[in-house]
Protein backbone atom coordinates (compact mmCIF):
# COMPACT_ATOMS: atom_id res chain seq x y z
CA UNK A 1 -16.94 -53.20 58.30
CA UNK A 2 -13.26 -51.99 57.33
CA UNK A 3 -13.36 -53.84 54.38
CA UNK A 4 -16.40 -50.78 53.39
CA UNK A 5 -14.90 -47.94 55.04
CA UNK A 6 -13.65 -44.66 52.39
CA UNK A 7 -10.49 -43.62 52.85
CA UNK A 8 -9.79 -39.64 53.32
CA UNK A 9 -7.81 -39.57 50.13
CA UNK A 10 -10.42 -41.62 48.19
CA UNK A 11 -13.19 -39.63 49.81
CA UNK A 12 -11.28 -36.13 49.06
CA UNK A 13 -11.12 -37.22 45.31
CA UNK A 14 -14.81 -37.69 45.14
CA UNK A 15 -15.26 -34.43 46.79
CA UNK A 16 -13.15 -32.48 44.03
CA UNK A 17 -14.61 -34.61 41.17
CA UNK A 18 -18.36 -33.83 42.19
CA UNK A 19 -17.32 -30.11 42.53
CA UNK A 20 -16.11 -30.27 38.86
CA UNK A 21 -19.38 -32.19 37.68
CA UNK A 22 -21.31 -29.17 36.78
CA UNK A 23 -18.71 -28.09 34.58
CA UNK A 24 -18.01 -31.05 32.65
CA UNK A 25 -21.54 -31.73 32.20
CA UNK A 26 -21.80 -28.12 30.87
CA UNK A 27 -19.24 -28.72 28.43
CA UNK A 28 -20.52 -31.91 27.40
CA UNK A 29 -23.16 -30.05 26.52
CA UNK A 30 -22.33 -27.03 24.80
CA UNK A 31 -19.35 -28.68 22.91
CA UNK A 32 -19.25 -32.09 22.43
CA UNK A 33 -23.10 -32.43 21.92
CA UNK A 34 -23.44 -29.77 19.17
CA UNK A 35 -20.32 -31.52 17.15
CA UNK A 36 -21.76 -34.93 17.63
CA UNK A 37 -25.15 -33.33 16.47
CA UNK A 38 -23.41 -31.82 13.80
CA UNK A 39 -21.68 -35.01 12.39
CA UNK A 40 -25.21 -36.90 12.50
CA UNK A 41 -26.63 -34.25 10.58
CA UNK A 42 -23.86 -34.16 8.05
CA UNK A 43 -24.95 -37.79 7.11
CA UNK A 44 -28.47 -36.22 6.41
CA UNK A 45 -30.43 -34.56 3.66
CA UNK A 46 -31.61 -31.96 6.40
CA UNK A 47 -33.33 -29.01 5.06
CA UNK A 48 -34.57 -25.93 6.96
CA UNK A 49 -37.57 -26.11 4.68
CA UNK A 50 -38.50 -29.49 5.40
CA UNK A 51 -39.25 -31.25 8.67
CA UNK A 52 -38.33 -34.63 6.95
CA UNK A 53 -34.75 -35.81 6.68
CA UNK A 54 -33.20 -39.26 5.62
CA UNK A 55 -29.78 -40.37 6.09
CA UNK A 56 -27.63 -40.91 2.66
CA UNK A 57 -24.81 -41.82 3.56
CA UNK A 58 -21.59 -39.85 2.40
CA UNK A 59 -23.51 -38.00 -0.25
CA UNK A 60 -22.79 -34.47 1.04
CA UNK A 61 -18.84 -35.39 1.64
CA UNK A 62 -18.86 -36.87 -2.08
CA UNK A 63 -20.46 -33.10 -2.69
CA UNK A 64 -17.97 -31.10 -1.17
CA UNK A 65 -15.03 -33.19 -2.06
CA UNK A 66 -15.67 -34.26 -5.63
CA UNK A 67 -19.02 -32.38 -6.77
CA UNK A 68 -20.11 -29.05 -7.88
CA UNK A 69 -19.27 -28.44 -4.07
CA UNK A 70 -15.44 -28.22 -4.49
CA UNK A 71 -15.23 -25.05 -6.03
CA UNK A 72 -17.08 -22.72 -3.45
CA UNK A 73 -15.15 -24.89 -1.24
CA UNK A 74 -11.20 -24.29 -2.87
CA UNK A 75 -12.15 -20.76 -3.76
CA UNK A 76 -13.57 -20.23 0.30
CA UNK A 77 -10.23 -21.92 1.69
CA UNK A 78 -7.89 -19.17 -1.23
CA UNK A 79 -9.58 -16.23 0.39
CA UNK A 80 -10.31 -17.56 3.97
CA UNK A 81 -5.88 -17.95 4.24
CA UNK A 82 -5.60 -14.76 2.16
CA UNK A 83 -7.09 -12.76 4.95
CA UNK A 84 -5.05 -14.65 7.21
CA UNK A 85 -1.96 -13.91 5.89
CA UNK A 86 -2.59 -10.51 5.76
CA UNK A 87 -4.08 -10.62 9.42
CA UNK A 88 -0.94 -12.23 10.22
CA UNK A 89 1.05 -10.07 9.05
CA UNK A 90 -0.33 -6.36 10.33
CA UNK A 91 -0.97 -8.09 13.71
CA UNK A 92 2.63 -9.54 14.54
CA UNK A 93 5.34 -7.58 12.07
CA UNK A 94 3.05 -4.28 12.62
CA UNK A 95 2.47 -5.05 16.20
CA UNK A 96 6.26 -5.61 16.88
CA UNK A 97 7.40 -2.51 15.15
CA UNK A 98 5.04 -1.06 17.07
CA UNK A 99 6.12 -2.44 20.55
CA UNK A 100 9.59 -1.40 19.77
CA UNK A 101 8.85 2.20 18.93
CA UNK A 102 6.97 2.69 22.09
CA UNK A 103 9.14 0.82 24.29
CA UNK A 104 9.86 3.71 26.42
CA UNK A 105 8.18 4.62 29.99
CA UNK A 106 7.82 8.50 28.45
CA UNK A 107 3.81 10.00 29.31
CA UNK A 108 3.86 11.02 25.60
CA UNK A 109 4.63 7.44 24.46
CA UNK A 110 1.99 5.77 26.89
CA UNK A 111 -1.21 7.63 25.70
CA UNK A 112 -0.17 7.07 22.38
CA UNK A 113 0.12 3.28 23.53
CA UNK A 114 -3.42 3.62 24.78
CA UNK A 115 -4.58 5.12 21.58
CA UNK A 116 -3.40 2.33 19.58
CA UNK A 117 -4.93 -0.07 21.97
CA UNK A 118 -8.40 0.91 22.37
CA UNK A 119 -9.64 0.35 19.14
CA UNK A 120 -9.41 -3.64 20.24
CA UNK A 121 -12.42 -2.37 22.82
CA UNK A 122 -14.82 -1.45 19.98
CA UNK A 123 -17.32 -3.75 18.99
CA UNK A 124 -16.21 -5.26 15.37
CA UNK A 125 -19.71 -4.70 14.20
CA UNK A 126 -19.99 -0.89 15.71
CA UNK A 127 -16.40 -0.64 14.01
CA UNK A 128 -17.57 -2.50 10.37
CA UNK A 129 -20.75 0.14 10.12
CA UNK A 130 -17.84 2.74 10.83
CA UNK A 131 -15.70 1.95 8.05
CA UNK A 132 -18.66 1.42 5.95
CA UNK A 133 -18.92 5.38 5.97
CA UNK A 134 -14.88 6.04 6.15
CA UNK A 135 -14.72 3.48 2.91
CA UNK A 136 -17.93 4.52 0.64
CA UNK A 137 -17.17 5.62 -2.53
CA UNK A 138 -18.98 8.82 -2.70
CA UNK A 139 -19.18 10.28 0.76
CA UNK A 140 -16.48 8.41 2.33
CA UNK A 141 -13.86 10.19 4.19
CA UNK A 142 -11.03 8.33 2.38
CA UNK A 143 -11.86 8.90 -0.92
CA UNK A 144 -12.16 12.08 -0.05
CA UNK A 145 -8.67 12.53 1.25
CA UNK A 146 -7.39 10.96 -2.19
CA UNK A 147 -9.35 13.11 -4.22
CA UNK A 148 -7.99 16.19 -2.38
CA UNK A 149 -4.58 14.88 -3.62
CA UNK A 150 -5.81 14.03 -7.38
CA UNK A 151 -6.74 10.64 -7.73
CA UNK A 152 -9.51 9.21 -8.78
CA UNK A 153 -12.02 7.74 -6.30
CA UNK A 154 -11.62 4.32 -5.01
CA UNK A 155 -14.67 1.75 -5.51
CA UNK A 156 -13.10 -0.18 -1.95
CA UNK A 157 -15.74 -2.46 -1.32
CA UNK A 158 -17.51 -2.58 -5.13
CA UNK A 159 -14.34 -4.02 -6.64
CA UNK A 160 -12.73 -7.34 -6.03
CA UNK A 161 -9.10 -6.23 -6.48
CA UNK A 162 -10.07 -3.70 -3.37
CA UNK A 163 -12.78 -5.44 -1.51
CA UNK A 164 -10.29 -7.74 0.41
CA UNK A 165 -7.67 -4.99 1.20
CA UNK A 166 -10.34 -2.73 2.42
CA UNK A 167 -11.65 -5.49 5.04
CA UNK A 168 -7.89 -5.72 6.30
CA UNK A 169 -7.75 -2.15 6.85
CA UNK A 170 -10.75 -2.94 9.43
CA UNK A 171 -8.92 -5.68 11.02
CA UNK A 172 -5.38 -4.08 11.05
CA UNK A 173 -7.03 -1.07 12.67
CA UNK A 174 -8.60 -3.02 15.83
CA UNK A 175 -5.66 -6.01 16.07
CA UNK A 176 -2.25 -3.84 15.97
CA UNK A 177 -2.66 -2.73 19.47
CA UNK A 178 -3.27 -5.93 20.44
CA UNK A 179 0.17 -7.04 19.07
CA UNK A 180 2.15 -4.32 20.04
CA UNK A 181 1.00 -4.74 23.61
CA UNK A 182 1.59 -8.49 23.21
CA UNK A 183 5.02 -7.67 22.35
CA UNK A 184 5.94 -5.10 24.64
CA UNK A 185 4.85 -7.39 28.15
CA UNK A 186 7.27 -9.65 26.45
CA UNK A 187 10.39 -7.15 26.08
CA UNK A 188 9.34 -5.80 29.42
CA UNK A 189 10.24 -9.42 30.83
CA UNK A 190 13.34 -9.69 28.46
CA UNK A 191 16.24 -9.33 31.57
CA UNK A 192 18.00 -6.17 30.99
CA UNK A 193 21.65 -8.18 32.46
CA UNK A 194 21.11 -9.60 28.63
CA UNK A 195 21.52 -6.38 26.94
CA UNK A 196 24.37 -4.46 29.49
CA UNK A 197 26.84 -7.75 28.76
CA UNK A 198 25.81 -6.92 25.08
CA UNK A 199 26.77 -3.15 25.11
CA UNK A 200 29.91 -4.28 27.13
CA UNK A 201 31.07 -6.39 23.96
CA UNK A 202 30.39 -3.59 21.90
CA UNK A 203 27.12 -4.39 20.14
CA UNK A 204 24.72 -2.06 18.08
CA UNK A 205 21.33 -1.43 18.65
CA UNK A 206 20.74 -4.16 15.19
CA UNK A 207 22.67 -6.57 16.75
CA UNK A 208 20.72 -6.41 19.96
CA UNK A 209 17.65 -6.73 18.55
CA UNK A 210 18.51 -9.66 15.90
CA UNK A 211 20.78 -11.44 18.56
CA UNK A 212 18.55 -10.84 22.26
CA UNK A 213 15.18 -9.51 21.54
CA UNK A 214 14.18 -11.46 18.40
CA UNK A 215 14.72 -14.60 19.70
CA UNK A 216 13.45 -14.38 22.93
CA UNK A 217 10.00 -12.92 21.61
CA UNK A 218 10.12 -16.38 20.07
CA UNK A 219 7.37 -18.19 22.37
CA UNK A 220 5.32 -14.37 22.18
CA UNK A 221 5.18 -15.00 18.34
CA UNK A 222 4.07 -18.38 18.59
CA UNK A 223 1.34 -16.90 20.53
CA UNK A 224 0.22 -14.82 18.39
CA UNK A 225 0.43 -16.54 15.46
CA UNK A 226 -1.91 -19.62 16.46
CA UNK A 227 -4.14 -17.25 18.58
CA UNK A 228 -4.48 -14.96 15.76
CA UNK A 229 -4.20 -17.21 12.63
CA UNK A 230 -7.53 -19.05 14.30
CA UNK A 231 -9.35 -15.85 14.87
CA UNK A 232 -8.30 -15.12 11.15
CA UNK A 233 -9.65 -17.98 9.88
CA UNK A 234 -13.05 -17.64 11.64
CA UNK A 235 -13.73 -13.90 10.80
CA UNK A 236 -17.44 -12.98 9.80
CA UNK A 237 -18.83 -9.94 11.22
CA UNK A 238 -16.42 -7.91 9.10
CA UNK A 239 -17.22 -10.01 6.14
CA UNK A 240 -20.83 -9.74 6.31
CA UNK A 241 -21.56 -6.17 7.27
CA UNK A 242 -18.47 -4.50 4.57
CA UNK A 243 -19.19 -6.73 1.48
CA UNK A 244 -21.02 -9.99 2.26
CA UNK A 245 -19.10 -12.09 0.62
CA UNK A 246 -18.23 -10.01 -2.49
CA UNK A 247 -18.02 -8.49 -5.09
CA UNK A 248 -17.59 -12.04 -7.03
CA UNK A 249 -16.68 -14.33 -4.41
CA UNK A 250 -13.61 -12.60 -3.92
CA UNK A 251 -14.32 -11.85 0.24
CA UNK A 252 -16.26 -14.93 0.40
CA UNK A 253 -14.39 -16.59 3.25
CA UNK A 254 -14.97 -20.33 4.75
CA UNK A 255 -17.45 -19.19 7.58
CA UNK A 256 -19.27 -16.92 5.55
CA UNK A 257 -19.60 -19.57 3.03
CA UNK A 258 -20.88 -21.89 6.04
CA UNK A 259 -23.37 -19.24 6.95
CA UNK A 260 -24.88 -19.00 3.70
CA UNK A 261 -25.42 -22.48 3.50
CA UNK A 262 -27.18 -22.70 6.80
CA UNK A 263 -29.20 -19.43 6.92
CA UNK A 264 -29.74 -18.57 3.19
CA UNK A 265 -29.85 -21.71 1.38
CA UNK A 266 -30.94 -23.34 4.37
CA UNK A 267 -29.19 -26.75 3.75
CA UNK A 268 -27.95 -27.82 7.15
CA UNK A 269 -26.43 -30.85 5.68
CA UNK A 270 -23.95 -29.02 3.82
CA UNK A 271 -23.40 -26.59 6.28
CA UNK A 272 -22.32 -28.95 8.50
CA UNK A 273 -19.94 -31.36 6.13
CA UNK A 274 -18.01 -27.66 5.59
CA UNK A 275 -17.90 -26.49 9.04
CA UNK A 276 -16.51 -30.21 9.90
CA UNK A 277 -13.87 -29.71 7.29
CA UNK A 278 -13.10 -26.47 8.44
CA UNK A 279 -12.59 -28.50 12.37
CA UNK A 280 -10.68 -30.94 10.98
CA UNK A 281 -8.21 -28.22 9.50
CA UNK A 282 -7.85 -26.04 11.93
CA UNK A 283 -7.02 -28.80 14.62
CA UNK A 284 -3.87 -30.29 11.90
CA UNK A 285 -2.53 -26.46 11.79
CA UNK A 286 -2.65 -25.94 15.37
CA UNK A 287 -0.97 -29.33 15.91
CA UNK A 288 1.31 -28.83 12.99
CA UNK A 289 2.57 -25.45 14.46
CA UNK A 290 2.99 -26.65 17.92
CA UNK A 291 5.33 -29.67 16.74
CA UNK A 292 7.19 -27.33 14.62
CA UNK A 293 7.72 -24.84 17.66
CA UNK A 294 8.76 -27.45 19.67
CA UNK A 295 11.85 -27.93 17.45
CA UNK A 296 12.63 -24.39 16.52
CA UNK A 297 11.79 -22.07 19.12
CA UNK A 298 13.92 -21.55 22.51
CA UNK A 299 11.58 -21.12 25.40
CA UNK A 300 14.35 -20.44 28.02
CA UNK A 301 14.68 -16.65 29.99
C-alpha cells in the first residue's frame, strides 16, 4: 500500500494546480481559442453573407501580401505608426516635462496635478463626441478662438493634412496625465542622497537632471513606451467616432482597417489574415524593445 500512498508535497501541488484550473481553462478559452479560430478562418473564404465557406489555402495571405491587398495594408501600417509616434511623443516627452514642473508637494501644484490627470477617467468615446463639437468647423470652439485672432477657419477633421493632428489632440489631452504621473512616482523613488552628493560637487540643476534623473527614469520610459506604443497601435474609438478613417485614407489606421473588413465588407477571411499580421508585429516590437533595453538601460536604484 506505500507504494500508492500521495505524498504531502505531491498532494499540495495538486491542490494549487486544481485551484488554478478555472483560470487556465478561462484563458484557454477567451485567448487561445479565438486566435486558433481566427487562423482557421484565415485559411477560409468566410463571408458574413454566406453560411458556406471552403478552405483555399493561402489565397488571402497571397492577397494581403502580394495582391490588390498590399496597399490598404502599407498605407494602414504609414498611418497606424504615424499616430504612434505622435502618441509617443505627447505621452512620454510631454508627460516628463510635465512631471518635472509639478514635482513639488505645493496644494497649488497638486490640484493642478489632478486636473491634468482626470481627463485619463473620461470615457474615450464620451471624450471623441466632445471634441467633435470643440473641433467642428463652423460652431466649434477652436475655430472660434482662431478666428477671434484672424485666421481663417480650420477644416480639422475634413482635411487630410489636419485630420490626423486633430485626433492627437484627443489622445494627447487624455494620455499626458497619465505620463506625467508615471514619471513623477518614479522621481519620487529617485533617492534624494543622489542629488545632495551632486550639489556637494557643485552641479547645476541641467546637470542633475541629464546626469541622475534621466537615467534613472530609464526602466519608467521603457514602460511607457511598450505600454503606450501598443495602446497606440490599437486605437479605434477615436478613429471611428472623429473621422472614420478619413478624409482619403489618411486616419485609416490598421484596426480600423480590420474593422471595416469584418463589419462593413463583411469578409472575415481577410479580417483575420490582417489582424494576424498585425499579432505577429506587435509581438517582434515588444520582443525587439525588450532585448534592446536589456543592453542599454540601467535598472539599478
Amino acid at each position: 500500500m506505500k507504494m500508492f500512498a500521495v505524498k504531502p508535497r505531491t498532494l499540495d501541488q495538486m491542490q494549487d494546480f486544481l485551484c488554478t484550473l478555472p483560470a487556465l481553462l478561462l484563458i484557454l478559452l477567451f485567448t487561445y481559442y479565438p486566435i486558433l479560430k481566427l487562423i482557421q478562418i484565415s485559411f477560409t473564404n468566410w463571408n458574413l453573407l454566406n453560411d458556406n465557406y471552403e478552405y483555399v489555402g493561402f489565397k488571402n495571405w497571397k492577397w494581403l501580401f502580394t495582391g490588390s491587398g498590399t496597399k490598404y495594408l502599407l498605407n494602414s501600417l504609414r498611418v497606424t505608426f504615424v499616430f504612434s509616434a505622435g502618441s509617443l511623443f505627447i505621452t512620454i516627452f510631454g508627460g516628463l516635462v510635465l512631471a518635472l514642473i509639478f514635482n513639488t508637494a505645493t496644494r497649488g501644484f497638486s490640484a493642478m496635478r489632478a486636473i491634468v490627470f482626470m481627463p485619463k477617467y473620461i470615457a474615450m468615446s464620451s471624450a471623441a463626441v466632445i471634441f467633435l463639437w470643440i473641433l467642428d468647423t463652423n460652431n466649434g470652439v477652436l475655430n472660434y478662438f482662431i478666428t477671434r485672432m484672424g485666421a481663417p477657419r480650420v477644416d480639422w477633421l475634413g482635411n487630410k493634412h489636419t485630420a490626423m493632428i486633430a485626433v492627437l489632440f484627443l489622445t494627447g489631452w487624455r494620455d499626458i496625465g497619465y505620463g506625467m504621473m508615471i514619471y513623477l512616482a518614479a522621481i519620487k523613488s529617485i533617492p534624494a542622497d543622489y542629488y545632495e552628493a551632486a550639489s556637494l560637487d557643485g552641479a547645476t540643476y541641467w546637470q542633475q537632471l541629464f546626469g541622475i534623473t534621466l537615467p534613472m527614469l530609464g526602466p519608467t520610459t521603457l514602460f511607457l513606451f511598450v505600454t503606450q506604443f501598443i495602446a497606440s497601435m490599437k486605437v479605434f474609438q477615436s478613429i471611428d467616432i472623429l473621422t472614420g478613417g478619413g478624409p482619403y485614407r489618411s486616419t485609416e489606421v490598421f484596426v480600423f482597417k480590420i474593422y471595416q473588413y469584418a463589419m462593413e465588407d463583411f469578409r472575415m477571411d481577410r479580417a483575420s489574415v490582417m489582424a494576424l499580421a498585425f499579432f505577429v508585429l506587435l509581438l517582434i516590437i515588444t520582443v525587439s524593445t525588450m532585448k534592446f533595453s536589456d543592453r542599454k538601460i540601467n535598472y539599478d536604484m
